[in-house]
Protein backbone atom coordinates (compact mmCIF):
# COMPACT_ATOMS: atom_id res chain seq x y z
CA UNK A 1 -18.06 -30.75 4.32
CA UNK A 2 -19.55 -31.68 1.06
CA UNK A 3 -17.63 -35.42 1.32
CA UNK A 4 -15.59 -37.11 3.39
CA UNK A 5 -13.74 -41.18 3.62
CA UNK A 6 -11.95 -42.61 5.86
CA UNK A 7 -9.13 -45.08 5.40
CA UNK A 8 -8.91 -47.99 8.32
CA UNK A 9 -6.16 -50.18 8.33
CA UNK A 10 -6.04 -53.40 10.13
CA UNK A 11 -2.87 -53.19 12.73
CA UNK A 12 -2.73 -48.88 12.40
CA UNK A 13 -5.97 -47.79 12.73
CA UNK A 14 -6.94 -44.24 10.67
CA UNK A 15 -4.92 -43.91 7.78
CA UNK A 16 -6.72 -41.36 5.73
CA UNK A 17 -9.40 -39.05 5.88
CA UNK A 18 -10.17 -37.40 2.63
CA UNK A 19 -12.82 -34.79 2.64
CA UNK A 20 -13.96 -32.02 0.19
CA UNK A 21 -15.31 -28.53 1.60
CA UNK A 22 -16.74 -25.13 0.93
CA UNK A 23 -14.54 -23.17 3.24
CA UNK A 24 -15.08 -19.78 3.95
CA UNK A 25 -12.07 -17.56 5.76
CA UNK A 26 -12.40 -14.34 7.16
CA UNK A 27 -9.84 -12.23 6.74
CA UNK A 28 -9.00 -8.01 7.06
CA UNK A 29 -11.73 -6.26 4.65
CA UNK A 30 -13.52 -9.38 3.61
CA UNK A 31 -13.75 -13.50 3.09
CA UNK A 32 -12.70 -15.55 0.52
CA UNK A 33 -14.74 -19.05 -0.09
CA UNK A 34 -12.89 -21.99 -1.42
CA UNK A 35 -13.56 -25.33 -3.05
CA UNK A 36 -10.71 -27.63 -1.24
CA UNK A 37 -9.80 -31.23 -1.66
CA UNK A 38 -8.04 -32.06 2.53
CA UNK A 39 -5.88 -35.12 2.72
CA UNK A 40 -5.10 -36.07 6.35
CA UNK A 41 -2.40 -38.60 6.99
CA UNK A 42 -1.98 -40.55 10.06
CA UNK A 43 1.08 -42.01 11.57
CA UNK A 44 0.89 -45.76 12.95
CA UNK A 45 0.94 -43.91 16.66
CA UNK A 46 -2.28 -42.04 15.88
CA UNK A 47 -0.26 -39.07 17.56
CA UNK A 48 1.16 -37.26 14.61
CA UNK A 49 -0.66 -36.34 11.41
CA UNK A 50 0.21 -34.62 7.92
CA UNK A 51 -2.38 -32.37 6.15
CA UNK A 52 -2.65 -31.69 2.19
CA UNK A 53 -4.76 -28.98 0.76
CA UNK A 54 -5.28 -28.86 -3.18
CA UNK A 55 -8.12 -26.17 -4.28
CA UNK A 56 -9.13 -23.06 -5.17
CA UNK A 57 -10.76 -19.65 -4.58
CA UNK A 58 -14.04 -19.27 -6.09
CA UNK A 59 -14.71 -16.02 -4.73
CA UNK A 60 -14.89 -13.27 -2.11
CA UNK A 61 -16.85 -10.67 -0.32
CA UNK A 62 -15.72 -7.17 0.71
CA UNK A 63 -11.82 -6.68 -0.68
CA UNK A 64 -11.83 -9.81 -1.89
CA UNK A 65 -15.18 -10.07 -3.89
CA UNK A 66 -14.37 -11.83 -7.48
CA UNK A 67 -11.14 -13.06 -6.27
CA UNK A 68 -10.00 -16.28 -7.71
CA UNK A 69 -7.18 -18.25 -6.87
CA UNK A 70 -5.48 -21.75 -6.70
CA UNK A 71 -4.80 -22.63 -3.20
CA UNK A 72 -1.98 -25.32 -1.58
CA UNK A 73 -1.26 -25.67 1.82
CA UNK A 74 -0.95 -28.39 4.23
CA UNK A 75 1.48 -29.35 7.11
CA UNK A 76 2.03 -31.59 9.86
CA UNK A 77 -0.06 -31.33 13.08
CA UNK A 78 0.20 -33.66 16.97
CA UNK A 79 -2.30 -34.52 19.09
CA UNK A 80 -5.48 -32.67 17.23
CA UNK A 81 -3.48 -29.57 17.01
CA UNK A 82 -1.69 -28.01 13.95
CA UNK A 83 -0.65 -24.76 12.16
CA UNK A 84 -1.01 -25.25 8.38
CA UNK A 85 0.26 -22.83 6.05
CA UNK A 86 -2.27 -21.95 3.19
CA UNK A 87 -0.77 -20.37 -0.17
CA UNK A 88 -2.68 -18.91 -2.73
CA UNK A 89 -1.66 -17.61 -6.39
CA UNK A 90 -4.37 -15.13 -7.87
CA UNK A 91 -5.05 -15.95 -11.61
């Protein structure tokens, strides 16, 4: 993480967590490392959550190395668990 907030609301509890990372995924022949701005939403119950991802793809080792891309993604997750999608358009 290279920032993070948090949102606390009197009556709810978390709200928001915003963060911004240097991710790095491994993938089949190679990583990709991305810049991402991570929005996490959280419902009054604490229980179910929403994720946004805004970023982009800086670059990448192996088949990826030079890649650059923007990057969306996001979903809803329960309990600490979740299965975001991640998209990315190469430029």
């Amino acid at each position: 993480m290279l920032t993070i907030s948090k949102l606390d609301v009197p009556g709810w509890g978390v709200r928001r967590i915003v963060q911004t990372a240097r991710e790095v995924d491994s993938l089949p022949n190679g990583k990709i490392v991305s810049l991402e701005r991570q929005t996490f939403w959280y419902a009054r119950d604490q229980h179910q959550t929403r994720a946004v991802f805004r970023g982009r793809v800086v670059t990448g080792t192996g088949h990826y190395r030079g890649a650059h891309a923007a990057l969306t993604g996001g979903g809803p997750g329960r309990d600490g668990k979740a299965a975001w999608l991640v998209t990315l358009r190469l430029s």
